[in-house]
PDB file of N, CA and C in Angstrom:
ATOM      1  N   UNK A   1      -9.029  28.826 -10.491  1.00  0.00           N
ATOM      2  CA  UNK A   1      -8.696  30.114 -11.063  1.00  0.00           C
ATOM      3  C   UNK A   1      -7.414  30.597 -10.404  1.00  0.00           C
ATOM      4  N   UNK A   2      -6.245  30.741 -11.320  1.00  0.00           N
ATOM      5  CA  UNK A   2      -5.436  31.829 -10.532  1.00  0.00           C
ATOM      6  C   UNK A   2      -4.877  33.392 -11.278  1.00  0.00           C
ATOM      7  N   UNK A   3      -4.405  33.813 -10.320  1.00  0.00           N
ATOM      8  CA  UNK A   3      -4.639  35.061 -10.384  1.00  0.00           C
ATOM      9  C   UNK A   3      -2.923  36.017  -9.922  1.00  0.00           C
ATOM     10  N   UNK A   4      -2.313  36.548 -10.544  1.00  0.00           N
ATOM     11  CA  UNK A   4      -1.649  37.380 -10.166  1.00  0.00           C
ATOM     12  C   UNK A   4      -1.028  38.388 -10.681  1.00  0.00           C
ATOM     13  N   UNK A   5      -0.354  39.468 -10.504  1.00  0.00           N
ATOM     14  CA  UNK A   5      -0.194  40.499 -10.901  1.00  0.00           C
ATOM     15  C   UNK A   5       0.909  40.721 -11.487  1.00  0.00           C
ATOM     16  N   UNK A   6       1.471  41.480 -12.540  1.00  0.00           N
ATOM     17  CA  UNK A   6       2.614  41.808 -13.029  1.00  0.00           C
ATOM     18  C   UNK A   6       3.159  43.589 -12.803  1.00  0.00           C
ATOM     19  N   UNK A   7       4.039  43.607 -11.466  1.00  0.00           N
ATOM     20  CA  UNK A   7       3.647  45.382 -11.205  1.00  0.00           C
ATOM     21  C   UNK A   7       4.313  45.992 -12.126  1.00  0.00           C
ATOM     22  N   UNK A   8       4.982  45.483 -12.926  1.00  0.00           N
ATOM     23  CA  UNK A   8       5.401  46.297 -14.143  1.00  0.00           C
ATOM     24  C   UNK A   8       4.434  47.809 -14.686  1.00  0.00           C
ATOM     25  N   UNK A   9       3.135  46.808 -14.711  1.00  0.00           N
ATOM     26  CA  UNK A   9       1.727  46.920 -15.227  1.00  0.00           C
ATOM     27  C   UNK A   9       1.138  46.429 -16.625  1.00  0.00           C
ATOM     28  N   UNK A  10       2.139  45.858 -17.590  1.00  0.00           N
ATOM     29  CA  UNK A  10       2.377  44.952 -18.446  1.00  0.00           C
ATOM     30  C   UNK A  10       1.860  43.909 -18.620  1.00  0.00           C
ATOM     31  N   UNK A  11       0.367  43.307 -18.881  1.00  0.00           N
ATOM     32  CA  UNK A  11      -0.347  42.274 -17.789  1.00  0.00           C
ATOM     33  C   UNK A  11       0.222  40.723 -18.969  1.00  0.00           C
ATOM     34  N   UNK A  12       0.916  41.085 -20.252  1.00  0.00           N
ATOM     35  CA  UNK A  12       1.661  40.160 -21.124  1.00  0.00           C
ATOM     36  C   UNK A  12       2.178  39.340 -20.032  1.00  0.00           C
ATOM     37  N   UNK A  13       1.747  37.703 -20.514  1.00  0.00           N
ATOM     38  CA  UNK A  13       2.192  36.527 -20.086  1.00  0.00           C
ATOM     39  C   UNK A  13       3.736  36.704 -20.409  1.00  0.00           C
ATOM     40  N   UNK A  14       4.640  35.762 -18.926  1.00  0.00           N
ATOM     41  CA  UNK A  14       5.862  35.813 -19.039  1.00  0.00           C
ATOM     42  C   UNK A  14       5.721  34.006 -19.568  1.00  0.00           C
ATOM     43  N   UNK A  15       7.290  33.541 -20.072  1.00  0.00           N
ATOM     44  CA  UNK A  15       6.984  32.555 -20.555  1.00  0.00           C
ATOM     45  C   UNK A  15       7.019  31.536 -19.204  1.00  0.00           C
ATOM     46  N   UNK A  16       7.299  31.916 -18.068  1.00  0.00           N
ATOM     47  CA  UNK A  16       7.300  31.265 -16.534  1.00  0.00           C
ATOM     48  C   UNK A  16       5.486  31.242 -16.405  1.00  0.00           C
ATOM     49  N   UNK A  17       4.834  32.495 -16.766  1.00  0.00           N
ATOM     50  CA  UNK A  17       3.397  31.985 -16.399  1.00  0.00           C
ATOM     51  C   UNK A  17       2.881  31.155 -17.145  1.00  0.00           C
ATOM     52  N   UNK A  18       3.457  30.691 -18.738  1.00  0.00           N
ATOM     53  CA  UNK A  18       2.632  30.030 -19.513  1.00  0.00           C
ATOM     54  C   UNK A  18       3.113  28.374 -18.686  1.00  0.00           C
ATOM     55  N   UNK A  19       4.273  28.325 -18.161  1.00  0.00           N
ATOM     56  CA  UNK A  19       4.916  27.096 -18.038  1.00  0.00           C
ATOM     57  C   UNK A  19       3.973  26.982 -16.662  1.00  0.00           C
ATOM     58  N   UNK A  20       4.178  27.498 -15.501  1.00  0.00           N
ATOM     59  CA  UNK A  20       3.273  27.779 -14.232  1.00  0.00           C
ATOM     60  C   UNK A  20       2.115  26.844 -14.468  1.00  0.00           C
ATOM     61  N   UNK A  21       1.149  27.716 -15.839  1.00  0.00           N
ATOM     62  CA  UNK A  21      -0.290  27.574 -15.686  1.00  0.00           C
ATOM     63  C   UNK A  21      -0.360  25.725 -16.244  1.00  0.00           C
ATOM     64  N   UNK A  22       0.716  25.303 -17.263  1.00  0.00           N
ATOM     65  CA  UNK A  22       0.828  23.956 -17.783  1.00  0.00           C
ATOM     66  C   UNK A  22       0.838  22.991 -16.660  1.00  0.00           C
ATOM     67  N   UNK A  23       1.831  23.591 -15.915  1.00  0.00           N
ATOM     68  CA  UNK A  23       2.288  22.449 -14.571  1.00  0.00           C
ATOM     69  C   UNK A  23       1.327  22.320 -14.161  1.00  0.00           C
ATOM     70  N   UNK A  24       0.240  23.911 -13.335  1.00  0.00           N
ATOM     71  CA  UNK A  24      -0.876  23.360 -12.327  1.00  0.00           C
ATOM     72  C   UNK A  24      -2.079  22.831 -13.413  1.00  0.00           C
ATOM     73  N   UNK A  25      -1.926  22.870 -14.665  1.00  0.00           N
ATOM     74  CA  UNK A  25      -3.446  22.165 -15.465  1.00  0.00           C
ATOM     75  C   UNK A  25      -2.788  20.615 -14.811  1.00  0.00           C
ATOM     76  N   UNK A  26      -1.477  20.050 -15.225  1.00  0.00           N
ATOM     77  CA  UNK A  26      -1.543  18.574 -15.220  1.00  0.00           C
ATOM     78  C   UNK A  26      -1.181  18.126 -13.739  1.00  0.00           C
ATOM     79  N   UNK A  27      -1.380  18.999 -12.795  1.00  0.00           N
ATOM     80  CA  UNK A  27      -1.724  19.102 -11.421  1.00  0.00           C
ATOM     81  C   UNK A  27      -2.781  18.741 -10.823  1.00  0.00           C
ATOM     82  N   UNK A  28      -3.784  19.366 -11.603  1.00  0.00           N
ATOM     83  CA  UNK A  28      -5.022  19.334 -11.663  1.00  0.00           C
ATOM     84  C   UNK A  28      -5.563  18.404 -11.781  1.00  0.00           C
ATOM     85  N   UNK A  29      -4.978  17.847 -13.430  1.00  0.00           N
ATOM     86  CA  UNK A  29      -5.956  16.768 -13.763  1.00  0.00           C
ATOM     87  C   UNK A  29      -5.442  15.360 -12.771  1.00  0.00           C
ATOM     88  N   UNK A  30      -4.535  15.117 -11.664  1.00  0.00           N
ATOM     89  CA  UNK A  30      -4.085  14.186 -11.497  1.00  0.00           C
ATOM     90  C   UNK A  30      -4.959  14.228 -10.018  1.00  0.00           C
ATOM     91  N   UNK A  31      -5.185  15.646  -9.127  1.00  0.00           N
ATOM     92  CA  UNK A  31      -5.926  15.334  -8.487  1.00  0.00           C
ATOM     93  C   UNK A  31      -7.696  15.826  -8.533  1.00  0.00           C
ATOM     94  N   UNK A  32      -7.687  16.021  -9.725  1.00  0.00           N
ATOM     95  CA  UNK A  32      -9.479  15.896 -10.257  1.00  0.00           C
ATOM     96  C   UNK A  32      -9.972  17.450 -10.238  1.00  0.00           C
ATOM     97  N   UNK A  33      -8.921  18.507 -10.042  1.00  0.00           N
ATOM     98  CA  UNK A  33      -9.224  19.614  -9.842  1.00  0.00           C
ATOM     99  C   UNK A  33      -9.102  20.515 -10.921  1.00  0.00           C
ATOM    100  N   UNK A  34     -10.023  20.977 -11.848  1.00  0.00           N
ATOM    101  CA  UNK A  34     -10.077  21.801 -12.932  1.00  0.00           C
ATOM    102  C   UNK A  34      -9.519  23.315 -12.826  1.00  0.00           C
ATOM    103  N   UNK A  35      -8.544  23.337 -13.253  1.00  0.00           N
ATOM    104  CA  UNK A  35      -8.052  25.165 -13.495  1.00  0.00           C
ATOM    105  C   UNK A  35      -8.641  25.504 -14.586  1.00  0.00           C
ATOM    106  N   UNK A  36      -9.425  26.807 -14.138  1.00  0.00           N
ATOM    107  CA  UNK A  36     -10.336  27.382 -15.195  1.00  0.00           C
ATOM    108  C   UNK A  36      -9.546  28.296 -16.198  1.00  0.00           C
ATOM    109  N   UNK A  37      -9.012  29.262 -15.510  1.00  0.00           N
ATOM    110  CA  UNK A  37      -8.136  30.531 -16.459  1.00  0.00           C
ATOM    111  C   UNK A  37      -7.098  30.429 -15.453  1.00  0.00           C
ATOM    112  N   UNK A  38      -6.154  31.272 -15.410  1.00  0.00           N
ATOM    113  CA  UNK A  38      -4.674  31.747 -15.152  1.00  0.00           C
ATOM    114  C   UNK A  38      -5.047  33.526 -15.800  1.00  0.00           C
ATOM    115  N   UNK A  39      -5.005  34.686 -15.022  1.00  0.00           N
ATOM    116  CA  UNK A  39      -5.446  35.542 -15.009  1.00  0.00           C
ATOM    117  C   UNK A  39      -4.354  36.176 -15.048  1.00  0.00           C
ATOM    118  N   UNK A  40      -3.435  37.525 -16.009  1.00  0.00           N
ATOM    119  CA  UNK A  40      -2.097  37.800 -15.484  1.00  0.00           C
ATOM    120  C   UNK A  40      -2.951  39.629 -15.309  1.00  0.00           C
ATOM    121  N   UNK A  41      -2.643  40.441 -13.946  1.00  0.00           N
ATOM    122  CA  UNK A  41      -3.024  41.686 -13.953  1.00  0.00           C
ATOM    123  C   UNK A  41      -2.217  42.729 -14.010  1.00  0.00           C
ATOM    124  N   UNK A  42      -2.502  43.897 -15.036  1.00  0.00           N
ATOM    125  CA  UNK A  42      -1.518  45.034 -15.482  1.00  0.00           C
ATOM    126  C   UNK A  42      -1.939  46.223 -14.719  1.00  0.00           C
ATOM    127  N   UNK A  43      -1.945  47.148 -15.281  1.00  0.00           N
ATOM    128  CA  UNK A  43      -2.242  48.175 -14.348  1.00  0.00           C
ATOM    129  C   UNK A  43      -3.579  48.889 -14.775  1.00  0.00           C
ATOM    130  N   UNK A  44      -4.063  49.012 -15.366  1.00  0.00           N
ATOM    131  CA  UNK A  44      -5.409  48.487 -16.087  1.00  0.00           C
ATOM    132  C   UNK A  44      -6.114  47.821 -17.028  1.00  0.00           C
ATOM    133  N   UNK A  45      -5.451  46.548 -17.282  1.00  0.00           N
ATOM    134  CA  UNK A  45      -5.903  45.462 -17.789  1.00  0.00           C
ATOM    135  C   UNK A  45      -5.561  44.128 -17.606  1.00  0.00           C
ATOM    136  N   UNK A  46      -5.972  43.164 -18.293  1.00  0.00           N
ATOM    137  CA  UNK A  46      -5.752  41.885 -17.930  1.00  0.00           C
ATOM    138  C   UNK A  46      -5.474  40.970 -19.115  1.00  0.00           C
ATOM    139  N   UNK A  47      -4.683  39.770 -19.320  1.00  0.00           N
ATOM    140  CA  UNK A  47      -4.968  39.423 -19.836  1.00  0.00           C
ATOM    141  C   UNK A  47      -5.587  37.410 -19.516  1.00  0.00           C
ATOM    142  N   UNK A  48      -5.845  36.770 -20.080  1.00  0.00           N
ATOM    143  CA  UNK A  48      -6.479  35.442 -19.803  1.00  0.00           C
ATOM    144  C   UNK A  48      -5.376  34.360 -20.369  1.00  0.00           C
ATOM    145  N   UNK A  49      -4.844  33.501 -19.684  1.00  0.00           N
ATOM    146  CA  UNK A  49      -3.884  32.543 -20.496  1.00  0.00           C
ATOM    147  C   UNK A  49      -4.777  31.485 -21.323  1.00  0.00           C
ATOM    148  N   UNK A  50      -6.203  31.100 -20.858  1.00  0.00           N
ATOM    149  CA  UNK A  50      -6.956  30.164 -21.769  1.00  0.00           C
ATOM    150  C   UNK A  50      -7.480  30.647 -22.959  1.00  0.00           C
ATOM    151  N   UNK A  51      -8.055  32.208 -22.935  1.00  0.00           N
ATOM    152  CA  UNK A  51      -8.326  33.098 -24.117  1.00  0.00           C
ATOM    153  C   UNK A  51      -7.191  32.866 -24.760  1.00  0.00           C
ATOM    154  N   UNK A  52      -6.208  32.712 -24.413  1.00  0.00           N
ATOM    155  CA  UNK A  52      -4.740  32.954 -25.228  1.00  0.00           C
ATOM    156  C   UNK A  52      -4.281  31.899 -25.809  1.00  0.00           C
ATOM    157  N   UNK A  53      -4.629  31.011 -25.157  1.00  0.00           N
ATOM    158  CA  UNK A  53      -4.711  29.658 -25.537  1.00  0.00           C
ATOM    159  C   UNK A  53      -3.315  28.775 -25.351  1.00  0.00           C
ATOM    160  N   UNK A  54      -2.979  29.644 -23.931  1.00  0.00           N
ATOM    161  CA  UNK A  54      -1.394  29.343 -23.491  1.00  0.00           C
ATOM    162  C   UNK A  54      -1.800  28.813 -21.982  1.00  0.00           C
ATOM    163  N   UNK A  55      -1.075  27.205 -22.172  1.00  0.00           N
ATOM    164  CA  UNK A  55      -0.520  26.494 -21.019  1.00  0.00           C
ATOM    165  C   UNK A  55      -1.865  25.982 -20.975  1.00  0.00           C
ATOM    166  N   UNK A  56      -2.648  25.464 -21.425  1.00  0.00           N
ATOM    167  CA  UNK A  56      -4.316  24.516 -21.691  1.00  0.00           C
ATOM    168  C   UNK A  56      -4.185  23.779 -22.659  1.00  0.00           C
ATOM    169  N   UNK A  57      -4.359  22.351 -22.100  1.00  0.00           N
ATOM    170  CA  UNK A  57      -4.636  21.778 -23.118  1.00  0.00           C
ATOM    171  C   UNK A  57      -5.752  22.101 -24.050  1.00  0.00           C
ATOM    172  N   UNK A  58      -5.448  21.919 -25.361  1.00  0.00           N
ATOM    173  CA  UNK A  58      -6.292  21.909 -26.632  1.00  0.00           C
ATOM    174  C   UNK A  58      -7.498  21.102 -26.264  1.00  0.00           C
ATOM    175  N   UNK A  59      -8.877  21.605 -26.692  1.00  0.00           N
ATOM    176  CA  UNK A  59      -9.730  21.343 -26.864  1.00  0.00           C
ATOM    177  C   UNK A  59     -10.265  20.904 -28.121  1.00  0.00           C
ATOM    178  N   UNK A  60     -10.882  19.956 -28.107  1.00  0.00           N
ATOM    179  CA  UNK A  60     -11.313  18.366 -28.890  1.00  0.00           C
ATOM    180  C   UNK A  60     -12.561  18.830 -29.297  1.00  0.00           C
ATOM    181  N   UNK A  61     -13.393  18.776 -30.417  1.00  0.00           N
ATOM    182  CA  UNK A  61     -14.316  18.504 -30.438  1.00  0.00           C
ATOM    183  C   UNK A  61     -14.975  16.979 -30.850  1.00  0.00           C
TER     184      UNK A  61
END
């Protein structure tokens, strides 16, 4: 899970977090470690980059 804040308070993905969250997924998968979400925080809200469906690979059924 990561997690960080935008003090703007604007919690909208920058296109650096969508690229960020891509790098550490295929980070991940190389050393076996699953990134769950990428969390961006506003000033009272949040939003989810996997809800968003930014910087995760697509899911297969």
């Amino acid at each position: 899970m990561v997690v960080h804040n935008h003090p703007s308070g604007d919690p909208t993905p920058s296109s650096a977090d969508v690229t960020l969250t891509a790098e550490l997924n295929r980070a991940g998968q190389i050393l076996g470690i699953d990134v769950i979400d990428h969390l961006v925080v506003g000033q009272s809200r949040f939003r989810s980059l996997r809800r968003l469906g930014l910087g995760f690979p697509v899911m297969r059924e």
